[in-house]
N, C-alpha and C. Protein backbone atom coordinates (compact mmCIF):
# COMPACT_ATOMS: atom_id res chain seq x y z
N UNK A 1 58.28 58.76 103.30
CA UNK A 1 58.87 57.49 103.66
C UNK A 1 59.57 56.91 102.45
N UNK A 2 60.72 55.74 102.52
CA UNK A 2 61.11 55.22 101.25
C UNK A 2 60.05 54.58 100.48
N UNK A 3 60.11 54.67 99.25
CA UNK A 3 59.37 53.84 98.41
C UNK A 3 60.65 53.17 97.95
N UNK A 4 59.91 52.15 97.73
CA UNK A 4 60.51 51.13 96.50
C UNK A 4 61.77 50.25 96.98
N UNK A 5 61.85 50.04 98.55
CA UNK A 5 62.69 49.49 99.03
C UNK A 5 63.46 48.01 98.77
N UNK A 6 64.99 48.40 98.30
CA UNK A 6 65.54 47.71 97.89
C UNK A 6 66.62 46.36 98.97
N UNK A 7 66.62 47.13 100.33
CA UNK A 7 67.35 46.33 101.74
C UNK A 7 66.36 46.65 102.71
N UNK A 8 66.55 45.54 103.78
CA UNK A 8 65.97 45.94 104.99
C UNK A 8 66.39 45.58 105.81
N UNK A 9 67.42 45.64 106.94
CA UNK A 9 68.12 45.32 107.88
C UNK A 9 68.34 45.86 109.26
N UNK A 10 69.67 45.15 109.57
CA UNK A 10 70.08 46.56 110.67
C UNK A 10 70.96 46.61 110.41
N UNK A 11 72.11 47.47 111.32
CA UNK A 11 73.35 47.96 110.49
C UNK A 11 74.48 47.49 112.09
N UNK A 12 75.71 47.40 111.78
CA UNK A 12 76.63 46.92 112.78
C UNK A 12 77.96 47.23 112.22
N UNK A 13 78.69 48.70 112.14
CA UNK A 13 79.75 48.53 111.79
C UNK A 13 80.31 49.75 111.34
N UNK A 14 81.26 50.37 111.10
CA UNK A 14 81.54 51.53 110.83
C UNK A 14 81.98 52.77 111.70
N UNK A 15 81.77 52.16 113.29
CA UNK A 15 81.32 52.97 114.98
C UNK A 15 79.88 53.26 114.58
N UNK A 16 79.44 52.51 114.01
CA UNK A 16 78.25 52.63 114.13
C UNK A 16 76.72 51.53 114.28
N UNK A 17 76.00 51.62 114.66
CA UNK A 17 75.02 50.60 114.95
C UNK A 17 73.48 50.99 115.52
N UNK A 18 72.58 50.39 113.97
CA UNK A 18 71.57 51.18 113.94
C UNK A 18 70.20 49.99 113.65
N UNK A 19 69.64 49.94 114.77
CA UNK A 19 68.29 48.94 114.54
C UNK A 19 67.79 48.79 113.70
N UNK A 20 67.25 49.75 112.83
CA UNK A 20 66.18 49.35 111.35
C UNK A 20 67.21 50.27 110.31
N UNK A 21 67.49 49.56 109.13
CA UNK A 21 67.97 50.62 108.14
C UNK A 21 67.26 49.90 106.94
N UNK A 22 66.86 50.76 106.05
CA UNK A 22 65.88 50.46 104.68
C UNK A 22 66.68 51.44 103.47
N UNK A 23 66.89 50.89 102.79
CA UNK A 23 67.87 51.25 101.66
C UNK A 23 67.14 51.80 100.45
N UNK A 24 66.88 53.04 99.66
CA UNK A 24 66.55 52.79 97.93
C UNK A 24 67.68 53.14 97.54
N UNK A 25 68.48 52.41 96.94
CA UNK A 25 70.20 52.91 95.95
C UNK A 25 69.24 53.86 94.88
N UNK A 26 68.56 53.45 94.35
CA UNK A 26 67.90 54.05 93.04
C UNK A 26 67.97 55.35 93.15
N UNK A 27 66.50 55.66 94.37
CA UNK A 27 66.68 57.22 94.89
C UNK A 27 67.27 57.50 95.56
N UNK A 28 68.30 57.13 96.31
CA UNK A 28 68.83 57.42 97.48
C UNK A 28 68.40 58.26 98.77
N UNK A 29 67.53 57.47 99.00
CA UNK A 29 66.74 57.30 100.38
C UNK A 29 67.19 56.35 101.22
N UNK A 30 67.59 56.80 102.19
CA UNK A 30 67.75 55.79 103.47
C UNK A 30 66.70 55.58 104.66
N UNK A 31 66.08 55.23 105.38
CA UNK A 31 65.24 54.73 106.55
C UNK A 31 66.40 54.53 107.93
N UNK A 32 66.41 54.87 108.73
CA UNK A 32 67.19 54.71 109.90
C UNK A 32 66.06 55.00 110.92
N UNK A 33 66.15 53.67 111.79
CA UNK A 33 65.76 53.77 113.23
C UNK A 33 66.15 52.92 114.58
N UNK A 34 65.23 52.93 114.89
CA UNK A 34 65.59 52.58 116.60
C UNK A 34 64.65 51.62 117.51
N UNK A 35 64.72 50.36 117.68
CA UNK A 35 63.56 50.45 118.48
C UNK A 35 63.84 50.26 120.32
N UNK A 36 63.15 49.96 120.56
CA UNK A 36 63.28 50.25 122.33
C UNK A 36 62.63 49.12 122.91
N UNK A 37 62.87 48.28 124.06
CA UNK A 37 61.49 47.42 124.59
C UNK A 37 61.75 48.03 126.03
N UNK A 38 61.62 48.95 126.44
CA UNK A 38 62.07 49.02 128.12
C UNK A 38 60.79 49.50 128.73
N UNK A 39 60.65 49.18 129.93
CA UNK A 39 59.09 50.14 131.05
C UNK A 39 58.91 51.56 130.49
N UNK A 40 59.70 52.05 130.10
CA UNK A 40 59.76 53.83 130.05
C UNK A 40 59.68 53.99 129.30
N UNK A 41 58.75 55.20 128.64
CA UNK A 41 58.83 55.84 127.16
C UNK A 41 60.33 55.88 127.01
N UNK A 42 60.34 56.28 125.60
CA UNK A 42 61.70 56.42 124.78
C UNK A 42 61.88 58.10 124.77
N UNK A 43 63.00 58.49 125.55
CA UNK A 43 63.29 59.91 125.57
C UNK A 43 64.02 60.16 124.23
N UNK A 44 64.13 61.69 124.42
CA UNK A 44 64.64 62.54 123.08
C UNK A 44 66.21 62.09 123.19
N UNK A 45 66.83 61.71 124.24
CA UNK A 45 67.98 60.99 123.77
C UNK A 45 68.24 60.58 122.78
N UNK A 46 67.27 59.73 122.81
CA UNK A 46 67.67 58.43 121.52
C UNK A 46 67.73 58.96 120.14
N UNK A 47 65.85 59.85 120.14
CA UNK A 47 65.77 60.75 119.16
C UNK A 47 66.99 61.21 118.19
N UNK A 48 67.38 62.02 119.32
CA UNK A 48 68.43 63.23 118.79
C UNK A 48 69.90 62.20 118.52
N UNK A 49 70.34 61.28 119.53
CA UNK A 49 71.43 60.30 119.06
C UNK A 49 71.25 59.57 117.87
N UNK A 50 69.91 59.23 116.99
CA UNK A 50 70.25 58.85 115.81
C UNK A 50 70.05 59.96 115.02
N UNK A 51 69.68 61.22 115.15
CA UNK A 51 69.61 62.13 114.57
C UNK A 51 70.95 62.78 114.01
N UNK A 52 71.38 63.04 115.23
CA UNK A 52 72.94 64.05 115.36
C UNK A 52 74.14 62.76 115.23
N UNK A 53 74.14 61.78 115.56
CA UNK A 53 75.55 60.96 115.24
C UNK A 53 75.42 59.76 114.76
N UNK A 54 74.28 59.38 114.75
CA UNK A 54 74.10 57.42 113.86
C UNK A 54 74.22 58.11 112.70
N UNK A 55 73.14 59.23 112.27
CA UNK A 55 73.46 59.29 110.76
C UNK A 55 74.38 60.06 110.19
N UNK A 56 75.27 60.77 110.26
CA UNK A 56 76.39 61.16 110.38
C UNK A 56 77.60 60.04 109.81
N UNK A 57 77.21 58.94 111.10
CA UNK A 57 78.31 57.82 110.91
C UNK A 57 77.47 57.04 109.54
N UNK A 58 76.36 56.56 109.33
CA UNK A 58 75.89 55.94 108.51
C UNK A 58 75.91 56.44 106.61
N UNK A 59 75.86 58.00 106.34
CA UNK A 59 75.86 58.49 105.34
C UNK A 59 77.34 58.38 105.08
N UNK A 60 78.51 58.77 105.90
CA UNK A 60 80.22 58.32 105.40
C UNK A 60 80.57 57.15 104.92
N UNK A 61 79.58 56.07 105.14
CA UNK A 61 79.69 54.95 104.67
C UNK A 61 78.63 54.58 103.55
N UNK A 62 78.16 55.27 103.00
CA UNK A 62 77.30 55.24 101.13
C UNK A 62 79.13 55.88 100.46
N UNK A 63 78.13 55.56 98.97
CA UNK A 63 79.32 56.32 97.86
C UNK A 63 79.12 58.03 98.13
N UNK A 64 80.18 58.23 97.91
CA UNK A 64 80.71 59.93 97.97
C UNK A 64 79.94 60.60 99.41
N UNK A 65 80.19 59.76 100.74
CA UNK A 65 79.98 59.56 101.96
C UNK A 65 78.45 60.23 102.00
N UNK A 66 77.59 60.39 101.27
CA UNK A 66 75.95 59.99 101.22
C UNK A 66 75.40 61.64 100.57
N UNK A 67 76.23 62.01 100.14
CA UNK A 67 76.36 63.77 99.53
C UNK A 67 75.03 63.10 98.80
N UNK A 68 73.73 64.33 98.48
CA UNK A 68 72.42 63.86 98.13
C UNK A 68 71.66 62.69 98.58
N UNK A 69 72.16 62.59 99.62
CA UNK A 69 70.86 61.17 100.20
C UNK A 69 69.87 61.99 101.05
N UNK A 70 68.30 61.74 100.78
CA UNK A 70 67.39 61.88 101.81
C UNK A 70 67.16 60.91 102.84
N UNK A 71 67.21 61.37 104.19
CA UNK A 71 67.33 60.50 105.05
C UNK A 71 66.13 60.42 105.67
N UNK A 72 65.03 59.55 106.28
CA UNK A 72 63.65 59.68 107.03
C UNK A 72 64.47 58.86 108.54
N UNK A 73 63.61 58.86 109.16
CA UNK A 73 63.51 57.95 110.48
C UNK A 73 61.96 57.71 110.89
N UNK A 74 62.55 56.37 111.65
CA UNK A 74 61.43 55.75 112.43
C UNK A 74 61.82 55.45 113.67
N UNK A 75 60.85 55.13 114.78
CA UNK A 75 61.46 54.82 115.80
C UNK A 75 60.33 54.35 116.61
N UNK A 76 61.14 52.88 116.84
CA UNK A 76 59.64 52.21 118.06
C UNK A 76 60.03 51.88 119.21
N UNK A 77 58.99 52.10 120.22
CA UNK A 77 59.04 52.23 121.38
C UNK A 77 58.11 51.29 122.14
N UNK A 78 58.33 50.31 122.87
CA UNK A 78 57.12 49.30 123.72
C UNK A 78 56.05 50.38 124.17
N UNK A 79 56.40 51.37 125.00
CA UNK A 79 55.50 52.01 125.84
C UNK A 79 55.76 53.57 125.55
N UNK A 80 56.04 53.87 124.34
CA UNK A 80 55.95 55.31 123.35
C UNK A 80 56.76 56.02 123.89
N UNK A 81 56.90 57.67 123.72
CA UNK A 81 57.46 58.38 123.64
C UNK A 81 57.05 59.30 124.48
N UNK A 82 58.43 60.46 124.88
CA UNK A 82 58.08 61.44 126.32
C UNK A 82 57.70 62.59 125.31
N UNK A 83 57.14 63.52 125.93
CA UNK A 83 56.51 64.61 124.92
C UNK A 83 57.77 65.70 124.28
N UNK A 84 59.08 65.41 124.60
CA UNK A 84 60.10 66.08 123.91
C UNK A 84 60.96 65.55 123.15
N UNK A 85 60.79 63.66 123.17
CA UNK A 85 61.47 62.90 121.87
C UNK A 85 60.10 63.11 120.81
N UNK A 86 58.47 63.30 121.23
CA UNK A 86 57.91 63.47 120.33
C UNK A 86 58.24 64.64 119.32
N UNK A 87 58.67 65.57 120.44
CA UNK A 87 58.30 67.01 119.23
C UNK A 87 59.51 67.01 118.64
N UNK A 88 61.13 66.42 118.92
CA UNK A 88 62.07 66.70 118.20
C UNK A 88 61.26 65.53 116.99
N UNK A 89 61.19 64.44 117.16
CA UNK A 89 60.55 63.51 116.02
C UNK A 89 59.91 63.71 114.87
N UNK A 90 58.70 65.12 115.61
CA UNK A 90 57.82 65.47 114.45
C UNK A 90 58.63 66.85 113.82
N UNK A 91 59.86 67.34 114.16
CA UNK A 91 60.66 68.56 113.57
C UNK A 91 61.54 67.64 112.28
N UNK A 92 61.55 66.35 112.60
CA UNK A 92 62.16 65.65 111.19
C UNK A 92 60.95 64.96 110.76
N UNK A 93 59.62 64.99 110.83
CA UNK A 93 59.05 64.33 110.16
C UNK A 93 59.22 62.98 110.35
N UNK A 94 59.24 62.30 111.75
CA UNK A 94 59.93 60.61 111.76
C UNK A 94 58.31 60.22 112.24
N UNK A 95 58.63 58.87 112.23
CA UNK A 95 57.26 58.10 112.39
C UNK A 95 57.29 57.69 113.69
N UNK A 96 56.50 57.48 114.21
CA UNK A 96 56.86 56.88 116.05
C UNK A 96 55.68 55.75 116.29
N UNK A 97 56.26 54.85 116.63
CA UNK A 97 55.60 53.58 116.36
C UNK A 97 55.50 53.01 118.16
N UNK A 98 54.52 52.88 118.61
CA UNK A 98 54.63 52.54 119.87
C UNK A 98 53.64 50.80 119.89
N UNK A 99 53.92 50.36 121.25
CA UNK A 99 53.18 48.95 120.69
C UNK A 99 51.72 48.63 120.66
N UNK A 100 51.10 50.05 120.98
CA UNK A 100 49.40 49.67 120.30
C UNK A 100 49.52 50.15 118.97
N UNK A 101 50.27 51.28 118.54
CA UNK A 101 49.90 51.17 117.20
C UNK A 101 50.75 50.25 116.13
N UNK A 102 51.77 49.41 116.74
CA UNK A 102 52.18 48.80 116.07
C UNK A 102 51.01 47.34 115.86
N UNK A 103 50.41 46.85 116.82
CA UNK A 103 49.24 45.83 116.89
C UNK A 103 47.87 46.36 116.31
N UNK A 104 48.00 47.40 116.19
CA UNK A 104 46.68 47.80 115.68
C UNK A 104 47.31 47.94 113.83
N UNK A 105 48.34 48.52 113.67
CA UNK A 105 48.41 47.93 111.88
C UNK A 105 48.82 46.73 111.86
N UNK A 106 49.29 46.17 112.28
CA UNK A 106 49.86 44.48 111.99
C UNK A 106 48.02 44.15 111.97
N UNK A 107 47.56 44.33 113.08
CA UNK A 107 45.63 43.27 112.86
C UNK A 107 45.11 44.02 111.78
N UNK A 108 45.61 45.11 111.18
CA UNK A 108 44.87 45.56 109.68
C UNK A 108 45.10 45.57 108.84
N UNK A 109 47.06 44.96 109.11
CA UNK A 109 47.56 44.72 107.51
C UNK A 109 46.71 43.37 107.30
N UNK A 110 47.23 42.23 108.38
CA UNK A 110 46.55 40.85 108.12
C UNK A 110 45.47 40.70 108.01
N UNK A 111 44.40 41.64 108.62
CA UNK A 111 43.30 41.62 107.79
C UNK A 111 42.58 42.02 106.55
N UNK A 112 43.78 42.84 105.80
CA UNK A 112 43.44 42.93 104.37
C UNK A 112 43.94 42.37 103.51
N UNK A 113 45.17 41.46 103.82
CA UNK A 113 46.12 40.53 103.15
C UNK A 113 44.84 39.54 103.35
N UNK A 114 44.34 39.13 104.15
CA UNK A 114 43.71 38.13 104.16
C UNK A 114 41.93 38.08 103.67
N UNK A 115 41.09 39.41 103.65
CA UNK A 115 40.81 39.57 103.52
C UNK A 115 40.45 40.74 102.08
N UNK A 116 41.11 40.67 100.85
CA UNK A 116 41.40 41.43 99.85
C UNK A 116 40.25 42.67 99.70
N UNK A 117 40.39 43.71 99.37
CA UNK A 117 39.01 44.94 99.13
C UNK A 117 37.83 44.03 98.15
N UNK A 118 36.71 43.80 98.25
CA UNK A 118 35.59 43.32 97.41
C UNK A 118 35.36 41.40 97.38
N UNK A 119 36.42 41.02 98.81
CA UNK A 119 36.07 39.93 98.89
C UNK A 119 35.36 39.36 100.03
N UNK A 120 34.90 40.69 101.38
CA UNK A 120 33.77 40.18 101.99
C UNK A 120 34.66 39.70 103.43
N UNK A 121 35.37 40.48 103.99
CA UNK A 121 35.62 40.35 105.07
C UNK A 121 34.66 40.06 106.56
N UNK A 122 35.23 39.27 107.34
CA UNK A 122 34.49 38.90 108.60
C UNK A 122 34.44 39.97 109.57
């Protein structure tokens, strides 16, 4: 995943338009994803459309059109993923964020932000 993230946005422009983008200029790492709120898992559509042409369009627009950038993805989904956007997902190594596990780290980030290691959580 990026470390040391320097942007965090979304992107709108270029023919291109991309829900989550996370920037390191330093290392040149980019983050590109997607998220979804619909009834239906999120098919390999989407997957493979930011795979094969968001980032495509997104790396022509870095310096020297993104020649040495490592690229990761993420991608969230209300009600997760069909079992063939999973497996293209896990062939790039992307993260897949659906909305229990997105509520289940949000209640464990805030409970260690709030609760620090050795101060005796409830």
């Amino acid at each position: 995943m990026v470390s040391h993230i320097y942007w965090v946005g979304s992107h709108w422009g270029g023919r291109v338009q991309v829900d989550v983008v996370a920037i390191n200029w330093r290392e040149k790492q980019l983050l590109l994803g997607e998220s979804k709120w619909q009834a239906k898992p999120t098919g390999k559509h989407i997957v493979r459309e930011v795979i094969e042409t968001k980032t495509p369009r997104v790396l022509k627009l870095l310096p020297k059109e993104g020649d040495g950038w490592l690229v990761h993805y993420a991608f969230f989904s209300r009600t997760g993923f069909t079992d063939d956007a999973r497996l293209l997902a896990n062939e790039q190594n992307a993260q897949l964020v659906d909305l229990t596990r997105l509520d289940h780290d949000l209640h464990t980030t805030s409970v260690t932000a709030n609760h620090p290691p050795g101060t005796g959580s409830r």
